[in-house]
C-alpha atoms as a PDB file:
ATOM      1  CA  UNK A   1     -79.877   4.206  27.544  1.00  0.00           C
ATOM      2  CA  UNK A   2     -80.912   0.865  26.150  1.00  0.00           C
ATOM      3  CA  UNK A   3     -77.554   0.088  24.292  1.00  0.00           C
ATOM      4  CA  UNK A   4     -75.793   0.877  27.564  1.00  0.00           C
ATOM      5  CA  UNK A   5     -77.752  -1.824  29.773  1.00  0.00           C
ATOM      6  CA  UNK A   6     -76.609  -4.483  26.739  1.00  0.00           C
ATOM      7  CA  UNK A   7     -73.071  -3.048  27.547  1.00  0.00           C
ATOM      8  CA  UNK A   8     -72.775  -2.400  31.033  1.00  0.00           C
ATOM      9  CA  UNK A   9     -73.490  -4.098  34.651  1.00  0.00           C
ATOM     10  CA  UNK A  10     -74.731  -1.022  37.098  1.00  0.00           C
ATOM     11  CA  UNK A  11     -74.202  -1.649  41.044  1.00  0.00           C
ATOM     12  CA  UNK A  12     -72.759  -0.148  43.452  1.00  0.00           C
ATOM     13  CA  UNK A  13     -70.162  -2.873  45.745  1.00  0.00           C
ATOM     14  CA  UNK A  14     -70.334  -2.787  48.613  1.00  0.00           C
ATOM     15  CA  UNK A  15     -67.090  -2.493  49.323  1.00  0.00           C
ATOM     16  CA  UNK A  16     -66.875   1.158  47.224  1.00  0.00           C
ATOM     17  CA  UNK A  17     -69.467   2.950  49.352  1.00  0.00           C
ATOM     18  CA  UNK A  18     -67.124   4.189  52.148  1.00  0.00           C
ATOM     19  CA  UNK A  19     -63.954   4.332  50.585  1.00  0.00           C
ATOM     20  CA  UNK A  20     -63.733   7.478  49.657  1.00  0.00           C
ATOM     21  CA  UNK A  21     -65.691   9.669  52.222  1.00  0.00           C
ATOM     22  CA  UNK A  22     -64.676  13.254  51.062  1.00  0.00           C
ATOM     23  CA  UNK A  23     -66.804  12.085  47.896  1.00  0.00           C
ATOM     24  CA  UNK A  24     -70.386  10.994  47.235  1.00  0.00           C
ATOM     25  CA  UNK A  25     -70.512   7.648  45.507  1.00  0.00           C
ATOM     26  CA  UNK A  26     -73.471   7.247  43.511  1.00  0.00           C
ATOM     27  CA  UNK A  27     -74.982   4.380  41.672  1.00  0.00           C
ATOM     28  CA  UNK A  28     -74.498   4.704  37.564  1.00  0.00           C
ATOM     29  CA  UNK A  29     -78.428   4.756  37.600  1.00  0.00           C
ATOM     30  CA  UNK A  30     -78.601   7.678  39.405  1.00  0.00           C
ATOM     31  CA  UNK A  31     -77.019   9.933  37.393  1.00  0.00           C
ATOM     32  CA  UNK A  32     -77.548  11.163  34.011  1.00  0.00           C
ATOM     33  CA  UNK A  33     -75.606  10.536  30.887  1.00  0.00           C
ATOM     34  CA  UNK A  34     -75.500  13.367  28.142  1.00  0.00           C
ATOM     35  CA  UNK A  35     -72.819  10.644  26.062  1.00  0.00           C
ATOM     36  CA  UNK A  36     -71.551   8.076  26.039  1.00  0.00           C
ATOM     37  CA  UNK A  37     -68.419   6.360  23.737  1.00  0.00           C
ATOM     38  CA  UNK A  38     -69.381   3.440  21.206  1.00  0.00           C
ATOM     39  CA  UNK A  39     -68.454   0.555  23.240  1.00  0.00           C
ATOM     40  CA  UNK A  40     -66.667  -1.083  20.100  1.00  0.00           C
ATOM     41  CA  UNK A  41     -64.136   1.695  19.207  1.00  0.00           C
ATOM     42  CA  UNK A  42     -62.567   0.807  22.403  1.00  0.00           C
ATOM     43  CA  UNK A  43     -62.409  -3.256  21.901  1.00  0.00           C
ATOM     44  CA  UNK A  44     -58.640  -3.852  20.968  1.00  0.00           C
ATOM     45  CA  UNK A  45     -58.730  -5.684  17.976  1.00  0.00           C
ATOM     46  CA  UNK A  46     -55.438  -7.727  19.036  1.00  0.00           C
ATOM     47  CA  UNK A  47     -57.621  -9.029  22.133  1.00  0.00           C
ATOM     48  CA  UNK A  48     -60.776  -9.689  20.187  1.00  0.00           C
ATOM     49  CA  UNK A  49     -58.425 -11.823  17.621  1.00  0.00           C
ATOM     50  CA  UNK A  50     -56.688 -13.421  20.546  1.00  0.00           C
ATOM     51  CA  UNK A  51     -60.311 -14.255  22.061  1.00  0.00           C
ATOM     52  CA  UNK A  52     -59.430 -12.354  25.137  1.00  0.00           C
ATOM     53  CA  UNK A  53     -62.574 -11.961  27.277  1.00  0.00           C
ATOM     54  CA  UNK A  54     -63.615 -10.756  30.465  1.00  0.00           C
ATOM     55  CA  UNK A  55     -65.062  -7.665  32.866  1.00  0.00           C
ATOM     56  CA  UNK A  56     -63.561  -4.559  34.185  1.00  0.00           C
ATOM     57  CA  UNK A  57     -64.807  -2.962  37.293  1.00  0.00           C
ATOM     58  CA  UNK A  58     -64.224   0.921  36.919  1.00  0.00           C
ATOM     59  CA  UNK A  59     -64.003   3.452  39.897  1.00  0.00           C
ATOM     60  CA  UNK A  60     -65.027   6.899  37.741  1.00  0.00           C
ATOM     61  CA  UNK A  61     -64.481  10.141  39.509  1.00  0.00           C
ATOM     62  CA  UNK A  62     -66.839  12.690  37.794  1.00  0.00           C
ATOM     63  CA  UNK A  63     -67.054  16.567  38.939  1.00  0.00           C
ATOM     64  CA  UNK A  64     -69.979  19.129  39.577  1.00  0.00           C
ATOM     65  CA  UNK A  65     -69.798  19.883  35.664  1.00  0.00           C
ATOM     66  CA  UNK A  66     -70.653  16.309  35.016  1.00  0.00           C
ATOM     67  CA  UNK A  67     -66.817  15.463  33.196  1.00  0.00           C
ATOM     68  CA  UNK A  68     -64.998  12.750  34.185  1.00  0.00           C
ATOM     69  CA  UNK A  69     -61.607  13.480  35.582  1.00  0.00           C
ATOM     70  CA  UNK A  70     -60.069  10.374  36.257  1.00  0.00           C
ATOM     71  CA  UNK A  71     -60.645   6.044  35.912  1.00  0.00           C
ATOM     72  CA  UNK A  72     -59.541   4.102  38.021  1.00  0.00           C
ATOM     73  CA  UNK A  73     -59.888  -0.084  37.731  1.00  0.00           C
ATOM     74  CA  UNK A  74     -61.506  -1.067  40.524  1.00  0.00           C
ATOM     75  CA  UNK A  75     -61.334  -4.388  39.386  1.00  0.00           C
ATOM     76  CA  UNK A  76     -58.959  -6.564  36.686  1.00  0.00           C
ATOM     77  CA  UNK A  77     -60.403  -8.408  33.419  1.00  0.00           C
ATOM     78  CA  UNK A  78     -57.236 -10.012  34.235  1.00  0.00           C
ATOM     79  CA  UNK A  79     -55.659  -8.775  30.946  1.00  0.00           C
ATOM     80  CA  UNK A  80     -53.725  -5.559  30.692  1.00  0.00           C
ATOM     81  CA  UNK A  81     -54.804  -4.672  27.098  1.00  0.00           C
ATOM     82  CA  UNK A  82     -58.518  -5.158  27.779  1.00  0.00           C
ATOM     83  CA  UNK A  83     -58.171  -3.017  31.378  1.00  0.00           C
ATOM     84  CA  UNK A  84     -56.684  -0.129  29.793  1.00  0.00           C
ATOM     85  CA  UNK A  85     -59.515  -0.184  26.603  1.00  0.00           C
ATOM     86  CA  UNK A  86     -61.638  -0.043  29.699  1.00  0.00           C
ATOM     87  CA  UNK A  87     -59.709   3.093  31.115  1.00  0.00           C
ATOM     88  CA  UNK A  88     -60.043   4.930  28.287  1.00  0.00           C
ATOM     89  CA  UNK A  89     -63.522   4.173  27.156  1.00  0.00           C
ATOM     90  CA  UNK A  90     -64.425   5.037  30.409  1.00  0.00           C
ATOM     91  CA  UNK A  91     -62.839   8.449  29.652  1.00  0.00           C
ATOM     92  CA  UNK A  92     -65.116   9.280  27.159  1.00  0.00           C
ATOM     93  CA  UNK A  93     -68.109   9.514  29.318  1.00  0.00           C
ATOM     94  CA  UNK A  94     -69.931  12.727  29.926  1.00  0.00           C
ATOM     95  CA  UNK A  95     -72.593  13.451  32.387  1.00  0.00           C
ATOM     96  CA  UNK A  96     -75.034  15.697  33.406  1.00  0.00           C
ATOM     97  CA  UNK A  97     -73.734  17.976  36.825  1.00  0.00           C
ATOM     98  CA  UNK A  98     -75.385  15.902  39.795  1.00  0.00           C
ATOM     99  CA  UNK A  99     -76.972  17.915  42.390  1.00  0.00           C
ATOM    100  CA  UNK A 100     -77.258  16.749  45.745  1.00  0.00           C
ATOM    101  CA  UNK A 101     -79.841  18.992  48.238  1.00  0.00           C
ATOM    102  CA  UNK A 102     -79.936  21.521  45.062  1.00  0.00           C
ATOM    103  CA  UNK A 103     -75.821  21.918  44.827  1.00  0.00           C
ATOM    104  CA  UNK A 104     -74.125  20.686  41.990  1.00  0.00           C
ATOM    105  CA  UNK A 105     -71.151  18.217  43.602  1.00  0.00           C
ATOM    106  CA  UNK A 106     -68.193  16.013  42.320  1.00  0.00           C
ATOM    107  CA  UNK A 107     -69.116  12.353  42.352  1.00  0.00           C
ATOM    108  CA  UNK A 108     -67.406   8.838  42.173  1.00  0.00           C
ATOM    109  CA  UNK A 109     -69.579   6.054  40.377  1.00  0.00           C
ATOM    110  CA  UNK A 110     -68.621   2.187  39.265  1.00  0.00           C
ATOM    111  CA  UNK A 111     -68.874   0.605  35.533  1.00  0.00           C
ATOM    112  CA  UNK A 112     -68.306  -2.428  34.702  1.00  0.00           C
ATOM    113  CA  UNK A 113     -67.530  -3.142  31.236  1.00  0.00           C
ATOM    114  CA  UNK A 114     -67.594  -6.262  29.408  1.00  0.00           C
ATOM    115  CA  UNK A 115     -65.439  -7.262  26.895  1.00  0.00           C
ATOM    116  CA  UNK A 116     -67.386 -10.483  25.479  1.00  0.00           C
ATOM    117  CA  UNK A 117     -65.571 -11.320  21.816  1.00  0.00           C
END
């Protein structure tokens, strides 16, 4: 888990809570993560050459089995190439189920990811 705190911003905005009340949204901390995709294979190398920078705010929908089935951005890096690197890397994260009151339940989470150069 170390090499994902250098990597990745955990919180939970505000503003994500409620929007989506037929599913629990839990904070990133909160749940478990059996892997998790090498945040480099996803940097474009066009956008690290181009010194494109900045963050993408994920919304990641993740069901009782603990797959993700679908990425959302939440929030722009305010470059195309970088958001969809984002997409997919977000993709390529598996969890364990979560379990809420002892019943394994679908989930929606945030990530940010950073694209720093």
């Amino acid at each position: 888990m170390g090499l994902l705190k250098d990597l990745f911003t955990y919180f939970v905005p505000v503003e994500e809570k409620n929007r989506f009340p037929n599913i629990r949204f839990v904070d990133l901390k909160e749940l478990d993560i059996l892997s998790a995709p090498n945040f480099e294979d996803f940097y474009p190398v066009f956008s690290k050459h181009a010194g494109e920078k900045g963050a993408v705010r994920l919304l990641v929908s993740i069901d009782a089995s603990g797959q993700v089935v679908g990425v959302k951005v939440a929030k722009t890096s305010g470059f195309a190439r970088l958001d969809q690197a984002a997409m997919k890397l977000g993709q390529h994260f598996v969890f364990y189920g979560y379990q809420h009151n002892g019943q394994p339940c679908a989930v929606q989470t945030s990530i940010e990811v950073e694209f720093r150069g």
